[in-house]
N, C-alpha and C. Protein backbone atom coordinates (compact mmCIF):
# COMPACT_ATOMS: atom_id res chain seq x y z
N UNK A 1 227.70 260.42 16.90
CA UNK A 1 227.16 261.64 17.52
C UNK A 1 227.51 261.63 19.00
N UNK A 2 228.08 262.73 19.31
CA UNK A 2 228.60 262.78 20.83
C UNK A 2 227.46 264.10 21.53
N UNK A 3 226.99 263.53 22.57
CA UNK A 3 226.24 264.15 22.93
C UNK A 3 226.49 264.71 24.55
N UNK A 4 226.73 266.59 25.33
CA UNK A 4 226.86 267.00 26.26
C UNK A 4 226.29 267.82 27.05
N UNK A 5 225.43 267.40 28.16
CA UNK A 5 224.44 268.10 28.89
C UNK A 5 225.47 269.27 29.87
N UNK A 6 224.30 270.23 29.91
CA UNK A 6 224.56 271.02 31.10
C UNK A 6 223.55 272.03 31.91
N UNK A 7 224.19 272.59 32.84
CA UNK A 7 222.84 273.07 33.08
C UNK A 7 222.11 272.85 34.56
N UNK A 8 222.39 271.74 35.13
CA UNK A 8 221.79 270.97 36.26
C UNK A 8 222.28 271.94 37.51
N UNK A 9 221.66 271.16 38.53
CA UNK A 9 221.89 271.73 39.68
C UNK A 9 220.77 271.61 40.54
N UNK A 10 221.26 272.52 41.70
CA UNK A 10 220.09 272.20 43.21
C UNK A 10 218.94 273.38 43.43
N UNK A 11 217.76 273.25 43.07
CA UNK A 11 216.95 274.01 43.29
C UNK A 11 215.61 273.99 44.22
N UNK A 12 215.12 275.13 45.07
CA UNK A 12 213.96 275.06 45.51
C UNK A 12 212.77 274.39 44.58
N UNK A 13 212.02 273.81 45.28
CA UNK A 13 210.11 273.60 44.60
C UNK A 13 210.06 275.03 44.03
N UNK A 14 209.50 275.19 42.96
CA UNK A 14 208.50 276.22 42.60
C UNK A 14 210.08 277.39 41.64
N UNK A 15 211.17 276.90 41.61
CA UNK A 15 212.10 277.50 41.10
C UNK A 15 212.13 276.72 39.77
N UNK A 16 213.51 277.54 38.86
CA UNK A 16 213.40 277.45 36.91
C UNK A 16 214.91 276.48 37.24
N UNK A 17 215.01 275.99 36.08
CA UNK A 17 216.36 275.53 35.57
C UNK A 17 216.42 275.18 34.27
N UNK A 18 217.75 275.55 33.16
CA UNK A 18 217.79 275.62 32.33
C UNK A 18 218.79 274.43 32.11
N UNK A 19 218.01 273.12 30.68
CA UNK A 19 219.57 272.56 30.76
C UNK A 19 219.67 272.71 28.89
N UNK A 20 221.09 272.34 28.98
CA UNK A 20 220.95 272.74 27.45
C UNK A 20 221.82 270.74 26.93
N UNK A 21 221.97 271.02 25.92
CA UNK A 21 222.57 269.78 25.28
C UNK A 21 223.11 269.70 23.63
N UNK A 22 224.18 269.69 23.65
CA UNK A 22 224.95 270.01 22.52
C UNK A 22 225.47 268.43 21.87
N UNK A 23 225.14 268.50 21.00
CA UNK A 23 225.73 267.50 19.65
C UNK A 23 226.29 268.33 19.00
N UNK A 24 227.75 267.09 18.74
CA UNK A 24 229.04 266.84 17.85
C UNK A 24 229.10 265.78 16.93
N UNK A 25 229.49 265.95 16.29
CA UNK A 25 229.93 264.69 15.34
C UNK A 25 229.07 264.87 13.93
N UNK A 26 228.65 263.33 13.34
CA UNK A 26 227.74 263.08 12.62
C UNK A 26 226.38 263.59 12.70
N UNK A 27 226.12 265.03 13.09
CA UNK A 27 224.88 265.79 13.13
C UNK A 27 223.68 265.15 11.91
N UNK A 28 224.25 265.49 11.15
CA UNK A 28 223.51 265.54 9.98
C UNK A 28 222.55 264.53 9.90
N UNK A 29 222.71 263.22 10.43
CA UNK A 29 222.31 261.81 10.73
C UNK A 29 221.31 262.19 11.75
N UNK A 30 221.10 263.03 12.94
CA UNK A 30 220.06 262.74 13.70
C UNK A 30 218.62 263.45 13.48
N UNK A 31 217.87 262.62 13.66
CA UNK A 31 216.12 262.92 13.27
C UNK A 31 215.45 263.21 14.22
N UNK A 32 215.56 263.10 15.55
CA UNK A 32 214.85 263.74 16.71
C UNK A 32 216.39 263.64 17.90
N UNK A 33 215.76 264.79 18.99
CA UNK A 33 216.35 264.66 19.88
C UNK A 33 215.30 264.66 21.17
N UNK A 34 216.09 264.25 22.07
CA UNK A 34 214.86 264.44 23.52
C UNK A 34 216.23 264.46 25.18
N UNK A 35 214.94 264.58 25.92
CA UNK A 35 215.16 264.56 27.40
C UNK A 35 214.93 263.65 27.79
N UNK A 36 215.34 262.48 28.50
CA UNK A 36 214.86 261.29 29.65
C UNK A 36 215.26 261.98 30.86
N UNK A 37 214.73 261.07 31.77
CA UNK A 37 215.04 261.35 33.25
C UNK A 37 214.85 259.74 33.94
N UNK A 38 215.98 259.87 35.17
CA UNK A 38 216.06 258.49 35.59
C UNK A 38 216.06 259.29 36.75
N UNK A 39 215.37 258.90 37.86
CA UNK A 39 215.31 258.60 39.47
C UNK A 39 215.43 257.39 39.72
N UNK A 40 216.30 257.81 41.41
CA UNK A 40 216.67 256.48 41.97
C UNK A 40 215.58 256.05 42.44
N UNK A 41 215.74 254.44 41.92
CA UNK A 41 214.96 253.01 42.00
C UNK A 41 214.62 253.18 40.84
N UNK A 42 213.76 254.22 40.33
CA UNK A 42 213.09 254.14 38.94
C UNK A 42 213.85 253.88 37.82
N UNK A 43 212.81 253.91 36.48
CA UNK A 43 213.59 253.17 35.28
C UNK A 43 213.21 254.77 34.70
N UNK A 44 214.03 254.34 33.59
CA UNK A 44 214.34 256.15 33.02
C UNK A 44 212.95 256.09 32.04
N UNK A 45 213.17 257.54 31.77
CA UNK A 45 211.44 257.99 31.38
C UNK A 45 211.40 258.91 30.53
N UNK A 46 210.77 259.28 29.35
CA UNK A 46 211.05 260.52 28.55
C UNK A 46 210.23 261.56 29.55
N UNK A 47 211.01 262.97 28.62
CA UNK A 47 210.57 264.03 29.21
C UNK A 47 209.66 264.56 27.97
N UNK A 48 210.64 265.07 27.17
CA UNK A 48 210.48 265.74 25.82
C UNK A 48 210.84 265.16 24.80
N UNK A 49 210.77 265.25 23.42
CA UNK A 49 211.33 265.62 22.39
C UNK A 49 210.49 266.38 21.42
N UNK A 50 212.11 266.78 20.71
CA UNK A 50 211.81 267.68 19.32
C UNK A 50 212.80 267.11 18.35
N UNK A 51 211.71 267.05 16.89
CA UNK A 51 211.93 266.50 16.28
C UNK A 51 213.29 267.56 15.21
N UNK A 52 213.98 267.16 14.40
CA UNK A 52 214.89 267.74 14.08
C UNK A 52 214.51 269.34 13.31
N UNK A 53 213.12 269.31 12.47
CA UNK A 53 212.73 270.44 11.98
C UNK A 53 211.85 271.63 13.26
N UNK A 54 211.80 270.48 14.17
CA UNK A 54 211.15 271.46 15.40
C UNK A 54 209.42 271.29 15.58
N UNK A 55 209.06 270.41 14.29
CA UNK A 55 208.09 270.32 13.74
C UNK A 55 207.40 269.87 15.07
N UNK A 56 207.65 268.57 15.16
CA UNK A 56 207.12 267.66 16.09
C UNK A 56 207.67 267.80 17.74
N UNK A 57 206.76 268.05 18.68
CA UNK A 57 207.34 268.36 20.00
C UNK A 57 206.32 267.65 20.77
N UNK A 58 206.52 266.62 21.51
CA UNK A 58 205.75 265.87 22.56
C UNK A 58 206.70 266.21 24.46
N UNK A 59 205.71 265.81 25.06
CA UNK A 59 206.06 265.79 26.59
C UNK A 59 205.52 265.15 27.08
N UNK A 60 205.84 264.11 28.23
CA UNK A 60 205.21 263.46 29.23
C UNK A 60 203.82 264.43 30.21
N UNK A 61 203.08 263.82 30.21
CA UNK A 61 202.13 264.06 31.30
C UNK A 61 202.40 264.91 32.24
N UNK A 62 203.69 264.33 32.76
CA UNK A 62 204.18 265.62 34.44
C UNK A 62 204.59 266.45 34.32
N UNK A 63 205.08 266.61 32.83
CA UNK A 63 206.01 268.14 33.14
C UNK A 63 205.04 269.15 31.88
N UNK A 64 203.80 268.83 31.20
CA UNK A 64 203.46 269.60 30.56
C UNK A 64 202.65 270.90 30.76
N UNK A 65 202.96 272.00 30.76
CA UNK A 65 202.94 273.05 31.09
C UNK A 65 203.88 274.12 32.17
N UNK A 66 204.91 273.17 32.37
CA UNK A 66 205.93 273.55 32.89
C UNK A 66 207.35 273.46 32.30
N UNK A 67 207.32 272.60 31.79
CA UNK A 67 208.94 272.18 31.01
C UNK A 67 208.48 272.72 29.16
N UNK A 68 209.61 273.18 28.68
CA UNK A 68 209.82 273.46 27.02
C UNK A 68 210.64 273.04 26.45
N UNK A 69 210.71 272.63 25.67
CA UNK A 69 212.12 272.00 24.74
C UNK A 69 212.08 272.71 23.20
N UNK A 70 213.02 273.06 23.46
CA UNK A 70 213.83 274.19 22.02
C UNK A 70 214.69 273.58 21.29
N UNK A 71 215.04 273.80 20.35
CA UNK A 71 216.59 273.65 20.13
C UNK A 71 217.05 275.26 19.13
N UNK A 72 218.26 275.22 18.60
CA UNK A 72 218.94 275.77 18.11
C UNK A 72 219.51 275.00 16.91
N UNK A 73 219.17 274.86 16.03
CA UNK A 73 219.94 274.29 14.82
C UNK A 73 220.95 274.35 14.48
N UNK A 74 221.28 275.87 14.00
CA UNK A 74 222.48 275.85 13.81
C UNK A 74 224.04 275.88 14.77
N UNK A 75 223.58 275.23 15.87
CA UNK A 75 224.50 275.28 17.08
C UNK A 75 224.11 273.61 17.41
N UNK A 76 223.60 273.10 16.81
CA UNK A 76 222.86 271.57 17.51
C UNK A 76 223.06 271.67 18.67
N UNK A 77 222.27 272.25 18.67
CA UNK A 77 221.98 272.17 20.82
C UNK A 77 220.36 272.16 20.93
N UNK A 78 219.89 271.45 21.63
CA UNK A 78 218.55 271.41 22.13
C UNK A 78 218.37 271.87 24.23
N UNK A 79 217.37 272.43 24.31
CA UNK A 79 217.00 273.30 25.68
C UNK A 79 215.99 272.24 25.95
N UNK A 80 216.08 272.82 27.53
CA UNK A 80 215.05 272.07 27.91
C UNK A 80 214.59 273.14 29.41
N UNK A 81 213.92 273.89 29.41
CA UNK A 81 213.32 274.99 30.16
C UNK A 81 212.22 274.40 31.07
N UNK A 82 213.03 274.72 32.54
CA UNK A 82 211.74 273.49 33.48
C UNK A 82 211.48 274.78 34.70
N UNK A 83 209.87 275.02 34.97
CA UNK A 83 209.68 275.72 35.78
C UNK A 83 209.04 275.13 36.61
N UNK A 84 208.95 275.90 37.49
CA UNK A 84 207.74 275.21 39.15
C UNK A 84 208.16 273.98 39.32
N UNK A 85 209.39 273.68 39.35
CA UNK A 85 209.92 272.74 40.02
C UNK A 85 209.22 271.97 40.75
N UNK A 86 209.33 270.61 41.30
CA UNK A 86 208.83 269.71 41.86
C UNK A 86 209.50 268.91 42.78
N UNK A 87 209.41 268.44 43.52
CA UNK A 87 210.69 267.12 44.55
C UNK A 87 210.41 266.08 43.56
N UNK A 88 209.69 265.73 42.93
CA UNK A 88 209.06 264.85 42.50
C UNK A 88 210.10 264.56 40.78
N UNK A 89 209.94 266.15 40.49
CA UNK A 89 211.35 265.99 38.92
C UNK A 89 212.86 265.94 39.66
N UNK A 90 213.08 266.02 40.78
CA UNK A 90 214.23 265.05 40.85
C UNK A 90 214.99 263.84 40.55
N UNK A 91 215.96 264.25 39.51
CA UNK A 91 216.72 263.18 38.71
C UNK A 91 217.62 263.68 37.61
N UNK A 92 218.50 262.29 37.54
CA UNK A 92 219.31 262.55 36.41
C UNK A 92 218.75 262.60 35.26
N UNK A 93 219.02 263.64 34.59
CA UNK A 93 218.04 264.37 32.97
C UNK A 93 219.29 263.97 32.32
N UNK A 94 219.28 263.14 30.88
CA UNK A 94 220.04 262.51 30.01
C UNK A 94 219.38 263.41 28.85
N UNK A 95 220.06 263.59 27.88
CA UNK A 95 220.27 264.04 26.77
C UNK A 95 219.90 262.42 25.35
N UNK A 96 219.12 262.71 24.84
CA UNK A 96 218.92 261.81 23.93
C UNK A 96 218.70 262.25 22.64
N UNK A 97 219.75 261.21 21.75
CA UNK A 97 219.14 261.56 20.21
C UNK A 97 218.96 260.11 19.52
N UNK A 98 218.34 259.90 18.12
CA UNK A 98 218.06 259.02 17.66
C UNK A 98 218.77 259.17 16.38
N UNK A 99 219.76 258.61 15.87
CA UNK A 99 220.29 258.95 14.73
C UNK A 99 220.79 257.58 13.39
N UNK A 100 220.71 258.09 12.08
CA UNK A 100 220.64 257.22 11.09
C UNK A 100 219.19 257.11 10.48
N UNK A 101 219.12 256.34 9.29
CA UNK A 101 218.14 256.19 8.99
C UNK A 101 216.62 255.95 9.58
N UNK A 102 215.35 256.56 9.23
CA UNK A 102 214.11 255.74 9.50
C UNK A 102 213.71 254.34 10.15
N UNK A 103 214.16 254.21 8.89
CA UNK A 103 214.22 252.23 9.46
C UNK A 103 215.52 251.55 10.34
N UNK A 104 216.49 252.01 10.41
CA UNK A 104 217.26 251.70 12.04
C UNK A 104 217.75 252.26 12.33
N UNK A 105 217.21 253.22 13.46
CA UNK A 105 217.81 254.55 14.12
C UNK A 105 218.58 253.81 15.25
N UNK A 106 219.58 254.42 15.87
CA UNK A 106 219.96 253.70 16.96
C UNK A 106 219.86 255.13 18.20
N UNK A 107 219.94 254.91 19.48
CA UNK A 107 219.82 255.67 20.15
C UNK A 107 221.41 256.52 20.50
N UNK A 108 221.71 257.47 20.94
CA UNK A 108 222.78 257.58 21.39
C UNK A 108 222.65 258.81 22.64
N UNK A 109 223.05 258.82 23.67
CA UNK A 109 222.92 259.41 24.98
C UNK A 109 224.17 260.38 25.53
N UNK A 110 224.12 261.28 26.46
CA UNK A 110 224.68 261.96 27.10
C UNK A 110 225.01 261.48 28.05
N UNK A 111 225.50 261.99 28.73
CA UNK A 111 226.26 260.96 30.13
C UNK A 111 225.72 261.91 31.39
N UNK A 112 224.72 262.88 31.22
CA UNK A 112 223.46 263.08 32.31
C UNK A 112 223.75 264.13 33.24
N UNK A 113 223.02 264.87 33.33
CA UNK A 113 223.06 265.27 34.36
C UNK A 113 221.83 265.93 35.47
N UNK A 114 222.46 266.06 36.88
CA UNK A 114 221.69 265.78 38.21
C UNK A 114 220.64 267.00 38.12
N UNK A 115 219.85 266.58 38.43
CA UNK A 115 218.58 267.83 39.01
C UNK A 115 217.83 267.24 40.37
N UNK A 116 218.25 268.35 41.06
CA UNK A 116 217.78 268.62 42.15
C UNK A 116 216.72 268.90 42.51
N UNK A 117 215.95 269.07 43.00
CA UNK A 117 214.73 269.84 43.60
C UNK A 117 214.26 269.80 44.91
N UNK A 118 214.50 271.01 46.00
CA UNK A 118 214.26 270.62 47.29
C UNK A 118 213.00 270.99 47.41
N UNK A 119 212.52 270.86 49.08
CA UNK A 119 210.87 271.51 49.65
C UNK A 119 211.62 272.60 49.75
């Protein structure tokens, strides 16, 4: 599964950004997808995920009621809709899926991209 973010960029506090993330390949194999985010010094962190039927949708603490995660099925692409920006969600947002069986999923990642957020 090849996985490609987009979407990022430099925004005011209190502004939207849309990122999206498209899977290729061995689709059929993945059972959830999600958002991490890594800031510098920090260790990377989930944002979101949704589970492949859409069923299941969790979020971290900081971004809930501001950030959404969608996807599109038949396009395997999953969204990730972030409002009221923060200095604080500044970071590289990675694209994550978990794919293969139940019992040993392996992870596989996007190669990330930057979000900004100024005062």
């Amino acid at each position: 599964v090849h996985l490609v973010e987009s979407g990022g960029g430099l925004v005011q506090a209190g502004g939207s950004l849309r990122l999206s993330c498209a899977a290729s390949g061995s689709t059929f194999s993945i059972q959830v997808m999600g958002w991490y985010r890594q800031a510098p010094g920090k260790e990377r962190e989930i944002v979101a995920t949704i589970t492949t039927d859409g069923q299941y949708i969790n979020y971290a603490d900081s971004v809930k009621g501001r950030f959404t995660v969608s996807r599109d099925n038949a396009k395997y692409t999953i969204f990730l809709q972030m409002t009221r920006l923060k200095p604080e969600d500044t970071a590289v947002y990675y694209c994550n899926a978990f794919v293969g069986p139940m019992s040993s999923m392996m992870a596989r990642w996007g190669q990330g991209t930057q979000v900004t957020v100024s005062l």
